[in-house]
PDB file of N, CA and C in Angstrom:
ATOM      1  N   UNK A   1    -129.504  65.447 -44.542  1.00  0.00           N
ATOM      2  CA  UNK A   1    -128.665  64.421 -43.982  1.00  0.00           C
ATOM      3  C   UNK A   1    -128.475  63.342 -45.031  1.00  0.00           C
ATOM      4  N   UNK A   2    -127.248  62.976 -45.112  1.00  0.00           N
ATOM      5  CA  UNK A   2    -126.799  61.842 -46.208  1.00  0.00           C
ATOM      6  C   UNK A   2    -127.260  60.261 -45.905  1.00  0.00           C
ATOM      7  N   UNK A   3    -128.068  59.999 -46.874  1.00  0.00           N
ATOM      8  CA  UNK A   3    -128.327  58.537 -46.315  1.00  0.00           C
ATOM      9  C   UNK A   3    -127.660  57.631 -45.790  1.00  0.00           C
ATOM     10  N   UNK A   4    -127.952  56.804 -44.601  1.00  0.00           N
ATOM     11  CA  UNK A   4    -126.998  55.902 -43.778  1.00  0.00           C
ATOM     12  C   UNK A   4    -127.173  54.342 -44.909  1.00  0.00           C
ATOM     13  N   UNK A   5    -125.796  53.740 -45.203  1.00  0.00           N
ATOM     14  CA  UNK A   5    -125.697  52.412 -45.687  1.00  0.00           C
ATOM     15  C   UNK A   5    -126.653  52.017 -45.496  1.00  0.00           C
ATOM     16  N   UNK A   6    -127.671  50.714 -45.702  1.00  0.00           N
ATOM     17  CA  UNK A   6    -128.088  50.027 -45.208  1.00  0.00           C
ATOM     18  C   UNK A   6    -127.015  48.219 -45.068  1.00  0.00           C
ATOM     19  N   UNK A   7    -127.637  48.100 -43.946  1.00  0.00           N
ATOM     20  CA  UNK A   7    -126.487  46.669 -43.145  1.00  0.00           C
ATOM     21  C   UNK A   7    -127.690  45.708 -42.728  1.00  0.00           C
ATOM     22  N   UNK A   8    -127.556  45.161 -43.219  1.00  0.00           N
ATOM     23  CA  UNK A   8    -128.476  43.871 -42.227  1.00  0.00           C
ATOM     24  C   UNK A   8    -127.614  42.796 -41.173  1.00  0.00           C
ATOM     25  N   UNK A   9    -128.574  42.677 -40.396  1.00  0.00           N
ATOM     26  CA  UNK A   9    -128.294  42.027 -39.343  1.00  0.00           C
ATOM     27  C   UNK A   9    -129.059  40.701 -38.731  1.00  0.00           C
ATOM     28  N   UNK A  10    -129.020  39.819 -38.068  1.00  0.00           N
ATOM     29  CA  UNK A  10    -129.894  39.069 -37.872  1.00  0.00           C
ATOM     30  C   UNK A  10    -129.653  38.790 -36.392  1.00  0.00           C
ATOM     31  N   UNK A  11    -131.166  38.758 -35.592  1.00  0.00           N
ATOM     32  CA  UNK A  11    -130.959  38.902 -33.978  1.00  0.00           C
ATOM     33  C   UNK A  11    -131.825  37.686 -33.542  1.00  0.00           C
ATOM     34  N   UNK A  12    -131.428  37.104 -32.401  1.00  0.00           N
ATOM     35  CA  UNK A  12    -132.482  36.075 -31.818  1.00  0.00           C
ATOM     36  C   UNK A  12    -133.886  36.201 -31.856  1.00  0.00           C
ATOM     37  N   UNK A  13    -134.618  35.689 -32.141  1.00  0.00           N
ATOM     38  CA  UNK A  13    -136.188  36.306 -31.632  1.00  0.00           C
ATOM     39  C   UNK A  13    -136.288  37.202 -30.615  1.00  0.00           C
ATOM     40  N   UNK A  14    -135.861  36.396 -29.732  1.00  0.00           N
ATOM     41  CA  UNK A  14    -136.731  37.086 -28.277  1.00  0.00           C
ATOM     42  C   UNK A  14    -136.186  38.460 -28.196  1.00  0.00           C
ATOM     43  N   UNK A  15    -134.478  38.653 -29.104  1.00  0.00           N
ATOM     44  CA  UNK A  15    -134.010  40.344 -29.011  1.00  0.00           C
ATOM     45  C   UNK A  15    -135.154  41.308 -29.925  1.00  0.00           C
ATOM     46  N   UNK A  16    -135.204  40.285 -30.826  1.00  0.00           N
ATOM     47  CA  UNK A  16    -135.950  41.439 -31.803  1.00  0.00           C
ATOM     48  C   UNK A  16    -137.550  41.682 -30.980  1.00  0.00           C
ATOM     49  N   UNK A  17    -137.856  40.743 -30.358  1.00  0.00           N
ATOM     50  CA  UNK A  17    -139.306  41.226 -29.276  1.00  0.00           C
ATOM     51  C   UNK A  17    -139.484  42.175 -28.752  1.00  0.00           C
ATOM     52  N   UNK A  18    -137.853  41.967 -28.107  1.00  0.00           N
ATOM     53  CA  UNK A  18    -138.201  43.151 -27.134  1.00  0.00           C
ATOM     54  C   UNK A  18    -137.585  44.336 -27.823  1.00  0.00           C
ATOM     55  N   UNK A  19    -136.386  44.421 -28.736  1.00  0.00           N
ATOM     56  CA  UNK A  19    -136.394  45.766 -29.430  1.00  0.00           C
ATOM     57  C   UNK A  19    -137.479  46.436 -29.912  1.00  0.00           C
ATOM     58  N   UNK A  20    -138.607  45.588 -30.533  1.00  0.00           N
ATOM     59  CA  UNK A  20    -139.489  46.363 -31.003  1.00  0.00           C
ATOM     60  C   UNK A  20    -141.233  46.111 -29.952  1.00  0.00           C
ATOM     61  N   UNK A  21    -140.883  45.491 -28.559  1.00  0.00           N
ATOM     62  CA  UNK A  21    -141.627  46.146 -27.798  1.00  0.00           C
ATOM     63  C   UNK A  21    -140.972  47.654 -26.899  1.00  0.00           C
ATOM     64  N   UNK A  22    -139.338  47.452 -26.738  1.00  0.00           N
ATOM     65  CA  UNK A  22    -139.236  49.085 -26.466  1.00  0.00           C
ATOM     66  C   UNK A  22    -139.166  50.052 -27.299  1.00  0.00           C
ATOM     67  N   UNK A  23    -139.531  50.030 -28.806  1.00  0.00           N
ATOM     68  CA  UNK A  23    -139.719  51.138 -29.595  1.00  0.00           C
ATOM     69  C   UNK A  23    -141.199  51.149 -29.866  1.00  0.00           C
ATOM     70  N   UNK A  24    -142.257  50.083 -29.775  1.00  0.00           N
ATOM     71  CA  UNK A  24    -143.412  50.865 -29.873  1.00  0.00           C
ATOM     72  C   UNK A  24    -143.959  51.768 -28.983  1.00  0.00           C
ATOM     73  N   UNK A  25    -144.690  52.433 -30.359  1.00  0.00           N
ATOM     74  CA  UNK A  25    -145.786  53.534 -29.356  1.00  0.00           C
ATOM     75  C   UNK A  25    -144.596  54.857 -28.751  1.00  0.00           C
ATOM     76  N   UNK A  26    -143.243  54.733 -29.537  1.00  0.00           N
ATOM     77  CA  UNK A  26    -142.180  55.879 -28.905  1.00  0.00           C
ATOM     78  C   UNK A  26    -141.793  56.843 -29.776  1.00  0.00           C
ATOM     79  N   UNK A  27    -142.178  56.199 -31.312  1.00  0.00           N
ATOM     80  CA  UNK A  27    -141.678  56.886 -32.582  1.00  0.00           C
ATOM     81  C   UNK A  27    -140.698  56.938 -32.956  1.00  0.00           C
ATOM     82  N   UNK A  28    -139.494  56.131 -31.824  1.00  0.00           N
ATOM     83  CA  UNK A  28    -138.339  55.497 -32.379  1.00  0.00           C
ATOM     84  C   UNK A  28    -138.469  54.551 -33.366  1.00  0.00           C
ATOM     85  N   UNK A  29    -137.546  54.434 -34.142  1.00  0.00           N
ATOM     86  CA  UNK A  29    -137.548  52.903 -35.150  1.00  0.00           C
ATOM     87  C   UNK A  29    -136.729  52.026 -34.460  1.00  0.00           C
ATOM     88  N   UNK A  30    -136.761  50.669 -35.226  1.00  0.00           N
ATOM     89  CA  UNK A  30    -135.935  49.697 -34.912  1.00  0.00           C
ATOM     90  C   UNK A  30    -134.353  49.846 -35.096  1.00  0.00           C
ATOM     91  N   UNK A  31    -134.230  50.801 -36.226  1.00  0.00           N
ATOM     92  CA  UNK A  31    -133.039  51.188 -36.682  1.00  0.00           C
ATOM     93  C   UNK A  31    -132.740  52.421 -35.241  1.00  0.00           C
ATOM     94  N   UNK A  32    -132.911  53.200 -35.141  1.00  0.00           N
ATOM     95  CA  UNK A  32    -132.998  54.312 -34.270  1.00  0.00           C
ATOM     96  C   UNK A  32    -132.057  53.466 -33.094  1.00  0.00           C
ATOM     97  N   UNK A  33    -132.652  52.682 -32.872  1.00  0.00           N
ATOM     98  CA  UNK A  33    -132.852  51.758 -31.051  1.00  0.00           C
ATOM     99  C   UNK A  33    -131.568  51.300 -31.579  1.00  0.00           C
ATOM    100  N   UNK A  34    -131.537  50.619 -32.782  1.00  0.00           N
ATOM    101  CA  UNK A  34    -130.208  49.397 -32.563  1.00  0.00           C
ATOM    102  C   UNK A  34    -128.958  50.427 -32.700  1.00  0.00           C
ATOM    103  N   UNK A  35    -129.096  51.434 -33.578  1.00  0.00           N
ATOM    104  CA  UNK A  35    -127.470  52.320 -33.989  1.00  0.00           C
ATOM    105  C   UNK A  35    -127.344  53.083 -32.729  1.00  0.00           C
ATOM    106  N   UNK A  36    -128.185  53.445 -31.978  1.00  0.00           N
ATOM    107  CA  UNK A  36    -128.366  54.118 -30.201  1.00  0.00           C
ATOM    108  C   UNK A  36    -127.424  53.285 -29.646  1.00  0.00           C
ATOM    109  N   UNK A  37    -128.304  51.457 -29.767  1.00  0.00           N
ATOM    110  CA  UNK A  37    -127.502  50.528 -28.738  1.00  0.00           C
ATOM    111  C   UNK A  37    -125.630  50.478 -29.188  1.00  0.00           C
ATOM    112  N   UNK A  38    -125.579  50.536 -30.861  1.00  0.00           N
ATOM    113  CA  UNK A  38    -124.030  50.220 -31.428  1.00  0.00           C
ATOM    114  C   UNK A  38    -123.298  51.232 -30.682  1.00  0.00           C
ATOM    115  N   UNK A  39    -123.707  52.674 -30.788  1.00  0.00           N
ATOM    116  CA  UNK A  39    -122.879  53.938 -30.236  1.00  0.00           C
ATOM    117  C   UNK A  39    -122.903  53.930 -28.987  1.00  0.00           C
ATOM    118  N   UNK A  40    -123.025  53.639 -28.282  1.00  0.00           N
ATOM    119  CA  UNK A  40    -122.899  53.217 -26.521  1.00  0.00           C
ATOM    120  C   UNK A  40    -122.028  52.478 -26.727  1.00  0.00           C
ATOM    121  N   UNK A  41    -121.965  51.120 -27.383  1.00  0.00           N
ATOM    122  CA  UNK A  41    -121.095  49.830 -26.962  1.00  0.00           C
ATOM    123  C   UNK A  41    -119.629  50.461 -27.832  1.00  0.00           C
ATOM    124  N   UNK A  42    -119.814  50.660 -28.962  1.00  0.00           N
ATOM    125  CA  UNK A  42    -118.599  51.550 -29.517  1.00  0.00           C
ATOM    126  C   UNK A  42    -117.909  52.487 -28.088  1.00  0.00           C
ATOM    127  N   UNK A  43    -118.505  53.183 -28.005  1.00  0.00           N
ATOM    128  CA  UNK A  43    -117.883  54.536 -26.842  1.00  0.00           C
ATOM    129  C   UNK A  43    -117.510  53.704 -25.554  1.00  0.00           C
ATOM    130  N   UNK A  44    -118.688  52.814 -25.057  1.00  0.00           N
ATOM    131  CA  UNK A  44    -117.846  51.937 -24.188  1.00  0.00           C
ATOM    132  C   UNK A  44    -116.813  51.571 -24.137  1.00  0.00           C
ATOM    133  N   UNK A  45    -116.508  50.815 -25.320  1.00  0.00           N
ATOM    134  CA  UNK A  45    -114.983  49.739 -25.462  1.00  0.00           C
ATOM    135  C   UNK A  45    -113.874  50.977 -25.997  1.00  0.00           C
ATOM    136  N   UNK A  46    -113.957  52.283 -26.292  1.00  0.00           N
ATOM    137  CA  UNK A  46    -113.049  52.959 -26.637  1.00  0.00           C
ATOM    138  C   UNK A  46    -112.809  53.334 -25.911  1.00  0.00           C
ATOM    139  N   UNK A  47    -113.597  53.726 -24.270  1.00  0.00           N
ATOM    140  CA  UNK A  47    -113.372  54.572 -23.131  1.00  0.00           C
ATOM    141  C   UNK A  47    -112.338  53.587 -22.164  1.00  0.00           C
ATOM    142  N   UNK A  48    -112.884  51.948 -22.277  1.00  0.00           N
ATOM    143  CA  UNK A  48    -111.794  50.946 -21.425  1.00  0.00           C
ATOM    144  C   UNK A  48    -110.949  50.604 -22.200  1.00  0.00           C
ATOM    145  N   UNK A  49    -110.722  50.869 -23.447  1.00  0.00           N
ATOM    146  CA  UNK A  49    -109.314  50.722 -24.079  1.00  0.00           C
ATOM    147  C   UNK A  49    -108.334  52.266 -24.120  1.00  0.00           C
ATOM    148  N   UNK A  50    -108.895  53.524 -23.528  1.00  0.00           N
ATOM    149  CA  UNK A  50    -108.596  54.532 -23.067  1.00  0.00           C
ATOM    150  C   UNK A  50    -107.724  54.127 -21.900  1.00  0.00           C
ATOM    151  N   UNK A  51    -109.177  53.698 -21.241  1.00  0.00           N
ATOM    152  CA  UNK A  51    -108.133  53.356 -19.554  1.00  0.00           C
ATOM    153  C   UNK A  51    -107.143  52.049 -19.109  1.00  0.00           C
ATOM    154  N   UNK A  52    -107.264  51.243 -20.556  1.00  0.00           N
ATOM    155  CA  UNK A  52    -106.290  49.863 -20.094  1.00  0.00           C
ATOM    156  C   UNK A  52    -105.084  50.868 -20.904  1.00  0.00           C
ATOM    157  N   UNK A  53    -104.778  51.298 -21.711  1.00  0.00           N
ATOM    158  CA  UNK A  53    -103.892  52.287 -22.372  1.00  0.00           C
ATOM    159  C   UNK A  53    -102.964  53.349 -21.002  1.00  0.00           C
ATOM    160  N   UNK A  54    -103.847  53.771 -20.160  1.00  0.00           N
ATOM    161  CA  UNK A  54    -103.277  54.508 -19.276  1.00  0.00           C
ATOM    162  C   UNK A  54    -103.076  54.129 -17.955  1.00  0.00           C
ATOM    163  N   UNK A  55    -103.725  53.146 -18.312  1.00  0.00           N
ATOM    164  CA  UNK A  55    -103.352  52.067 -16.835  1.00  0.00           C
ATOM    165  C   UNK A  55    -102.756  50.942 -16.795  1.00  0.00           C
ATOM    166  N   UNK A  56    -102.735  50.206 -17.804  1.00  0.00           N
ATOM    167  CA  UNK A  56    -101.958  48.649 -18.034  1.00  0.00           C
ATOM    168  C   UNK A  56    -102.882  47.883 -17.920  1.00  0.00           C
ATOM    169  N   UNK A  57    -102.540  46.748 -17.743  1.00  0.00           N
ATOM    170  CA  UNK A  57    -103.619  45.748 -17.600  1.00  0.00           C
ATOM    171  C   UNK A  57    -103.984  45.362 -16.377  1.00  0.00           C
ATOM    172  N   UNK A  58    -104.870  44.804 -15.685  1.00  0.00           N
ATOM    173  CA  UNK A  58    -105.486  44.284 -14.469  1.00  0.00           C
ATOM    174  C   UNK A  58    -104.207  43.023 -14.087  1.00  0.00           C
ATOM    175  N   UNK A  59    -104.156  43.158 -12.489  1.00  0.00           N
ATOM    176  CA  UNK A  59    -103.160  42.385 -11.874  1.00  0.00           C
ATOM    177  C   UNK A  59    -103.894  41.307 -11.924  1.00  0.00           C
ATOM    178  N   UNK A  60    -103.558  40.037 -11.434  1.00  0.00           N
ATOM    179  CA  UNK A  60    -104.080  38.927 -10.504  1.00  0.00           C
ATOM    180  C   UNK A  60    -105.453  39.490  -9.600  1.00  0.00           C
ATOM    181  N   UNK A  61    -104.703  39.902  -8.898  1.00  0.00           N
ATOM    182  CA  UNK A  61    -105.796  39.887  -7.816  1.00  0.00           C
ATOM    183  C   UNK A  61    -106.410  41.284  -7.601  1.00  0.00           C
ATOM    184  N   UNK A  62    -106.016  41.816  -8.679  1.00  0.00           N
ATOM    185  CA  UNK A  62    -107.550  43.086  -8.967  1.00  0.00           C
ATOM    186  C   UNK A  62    -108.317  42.190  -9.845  1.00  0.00           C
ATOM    187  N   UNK A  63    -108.322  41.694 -10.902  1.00  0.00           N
ATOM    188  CA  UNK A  63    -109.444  40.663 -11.463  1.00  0.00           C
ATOM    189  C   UNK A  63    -110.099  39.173 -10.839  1.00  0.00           C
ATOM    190  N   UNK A  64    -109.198  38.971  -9.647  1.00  0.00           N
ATOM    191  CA  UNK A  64    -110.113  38.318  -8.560  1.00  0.00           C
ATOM    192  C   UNK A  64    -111.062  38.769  -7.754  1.00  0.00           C
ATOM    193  N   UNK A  65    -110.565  40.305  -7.531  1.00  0.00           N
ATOM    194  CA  UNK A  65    -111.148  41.601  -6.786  1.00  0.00           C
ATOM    195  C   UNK A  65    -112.368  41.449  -7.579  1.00  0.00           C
ATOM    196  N   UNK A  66    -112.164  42.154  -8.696  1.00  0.00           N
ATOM    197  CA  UNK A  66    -113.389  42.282  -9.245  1.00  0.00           C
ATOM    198  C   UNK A  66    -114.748  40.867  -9.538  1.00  0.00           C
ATOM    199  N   UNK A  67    -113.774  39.496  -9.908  1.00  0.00           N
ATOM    200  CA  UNK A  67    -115.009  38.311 -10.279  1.00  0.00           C
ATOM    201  C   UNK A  67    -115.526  38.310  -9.300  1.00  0.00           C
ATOM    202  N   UNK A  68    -115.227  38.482  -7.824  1.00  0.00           N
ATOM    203  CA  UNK A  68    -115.802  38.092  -6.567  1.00  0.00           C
ATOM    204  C   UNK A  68    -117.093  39.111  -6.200  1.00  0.00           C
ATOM    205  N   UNK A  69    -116.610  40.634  -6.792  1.00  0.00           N
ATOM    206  CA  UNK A  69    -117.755  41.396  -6.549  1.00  0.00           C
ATOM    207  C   UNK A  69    -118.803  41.043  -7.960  1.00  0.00           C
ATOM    208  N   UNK A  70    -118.672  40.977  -9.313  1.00  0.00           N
ATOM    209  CA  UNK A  70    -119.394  40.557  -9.736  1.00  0.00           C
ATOM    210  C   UNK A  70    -120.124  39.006  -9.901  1.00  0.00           C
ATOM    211  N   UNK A  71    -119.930  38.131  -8.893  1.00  0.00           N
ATOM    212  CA  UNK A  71    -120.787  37.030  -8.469  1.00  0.00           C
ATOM    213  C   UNK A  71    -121.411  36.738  -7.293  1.00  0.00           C
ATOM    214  N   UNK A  72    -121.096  38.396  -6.646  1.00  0.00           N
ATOM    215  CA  UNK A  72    -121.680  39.058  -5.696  1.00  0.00           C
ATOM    216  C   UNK A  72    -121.448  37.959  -4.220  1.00  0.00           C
ATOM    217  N   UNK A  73    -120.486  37.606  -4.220  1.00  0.00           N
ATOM    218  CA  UNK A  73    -119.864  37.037  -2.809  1.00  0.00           C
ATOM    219  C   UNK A  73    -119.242  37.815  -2.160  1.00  0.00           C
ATOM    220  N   UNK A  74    -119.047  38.948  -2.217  1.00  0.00           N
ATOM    221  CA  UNK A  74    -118.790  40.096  -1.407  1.00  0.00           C
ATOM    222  C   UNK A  74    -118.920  41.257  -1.943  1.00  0.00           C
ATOM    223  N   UNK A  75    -118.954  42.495  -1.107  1.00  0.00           N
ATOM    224  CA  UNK A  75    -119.457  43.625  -1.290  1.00  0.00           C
ATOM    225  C   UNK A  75    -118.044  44.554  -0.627  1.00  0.00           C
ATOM    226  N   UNK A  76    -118.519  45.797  -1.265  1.00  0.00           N
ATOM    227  CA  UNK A  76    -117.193  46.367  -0.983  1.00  0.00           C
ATOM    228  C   UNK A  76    -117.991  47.557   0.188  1.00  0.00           C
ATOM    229  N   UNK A  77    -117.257  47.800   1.214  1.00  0.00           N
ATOM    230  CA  UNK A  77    -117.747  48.779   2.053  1.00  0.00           C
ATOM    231  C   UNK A  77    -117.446  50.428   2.015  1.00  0.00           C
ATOM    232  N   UNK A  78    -117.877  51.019   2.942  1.00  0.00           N
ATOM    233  CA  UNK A  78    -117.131  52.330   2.188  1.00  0.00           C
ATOM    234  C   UNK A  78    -115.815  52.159   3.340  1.00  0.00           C
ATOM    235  N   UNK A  79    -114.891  53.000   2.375  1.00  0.00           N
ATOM    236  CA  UNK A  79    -113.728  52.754   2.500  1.00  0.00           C
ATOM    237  C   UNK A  79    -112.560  51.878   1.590  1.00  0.00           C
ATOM    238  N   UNK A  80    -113.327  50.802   1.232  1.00  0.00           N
ATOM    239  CA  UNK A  80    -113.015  49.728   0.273  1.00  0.00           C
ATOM    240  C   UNK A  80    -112.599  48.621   0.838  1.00  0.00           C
ATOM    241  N   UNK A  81    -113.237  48.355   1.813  1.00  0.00           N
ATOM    242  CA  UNK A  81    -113.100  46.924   2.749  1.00  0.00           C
ATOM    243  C   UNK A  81    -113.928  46.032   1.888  1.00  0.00           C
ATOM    244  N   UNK A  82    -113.646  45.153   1.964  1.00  0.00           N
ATOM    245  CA  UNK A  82    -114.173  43.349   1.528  1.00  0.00           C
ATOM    246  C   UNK A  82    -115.251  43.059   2.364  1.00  0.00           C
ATOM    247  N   UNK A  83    -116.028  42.614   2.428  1.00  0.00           N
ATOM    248  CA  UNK A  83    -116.941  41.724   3.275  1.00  0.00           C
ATOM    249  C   UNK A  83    -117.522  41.120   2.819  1.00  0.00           C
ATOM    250  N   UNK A  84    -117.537  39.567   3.747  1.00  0.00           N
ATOM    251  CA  UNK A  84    -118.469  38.736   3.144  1.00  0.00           C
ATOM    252  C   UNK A  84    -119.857  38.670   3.153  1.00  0.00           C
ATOM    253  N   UNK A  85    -120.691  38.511   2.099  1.00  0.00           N
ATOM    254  CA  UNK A  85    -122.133  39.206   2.114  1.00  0.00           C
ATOM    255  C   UNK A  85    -123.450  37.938   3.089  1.00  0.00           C
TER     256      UNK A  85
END
């Protein structure tokens, strides 16, 4: 395998704590954990720029839809009813 660049980076304390309390004792590295975390967030933002591409952009009030469920003042039922929580 061809050696990867090396890149430095610089992270808050408390990230780098806990990056390298969830890689001890796993035999992951620090490097391992963080290019894991980059390729998720990469594939993430390519998969919703997939679907804003084939969908357009969010109306009004689908992104009201949504702030309201993520500040959790309502819940969606099955079916997709609103309710207040």
């Amino acid at each position: 395998m061809a050696e990867s660049p090396k890149v430095t980076v610089r992270l808050p304390q408390d990230v780098k704590d806990a990056v390298e309390a969830a890689t001890a004792g796993t035999g992951q590295s620090v490097t391992g954990y963080v290019t894991e975390a980059v390729l998720q967030r990469v594939d993430r933002e390519r998969r919703a720029r997939t679907a804003l591409d084939a969908l357009g952009p969010f109306t009004p009030e689908e992104l009201e839809f949504a702030g309201e469920l993520l500040d959790g003042g309502h819940r969606v039922e099955p079916g997709g009813f609103r309710t207040a929580s």
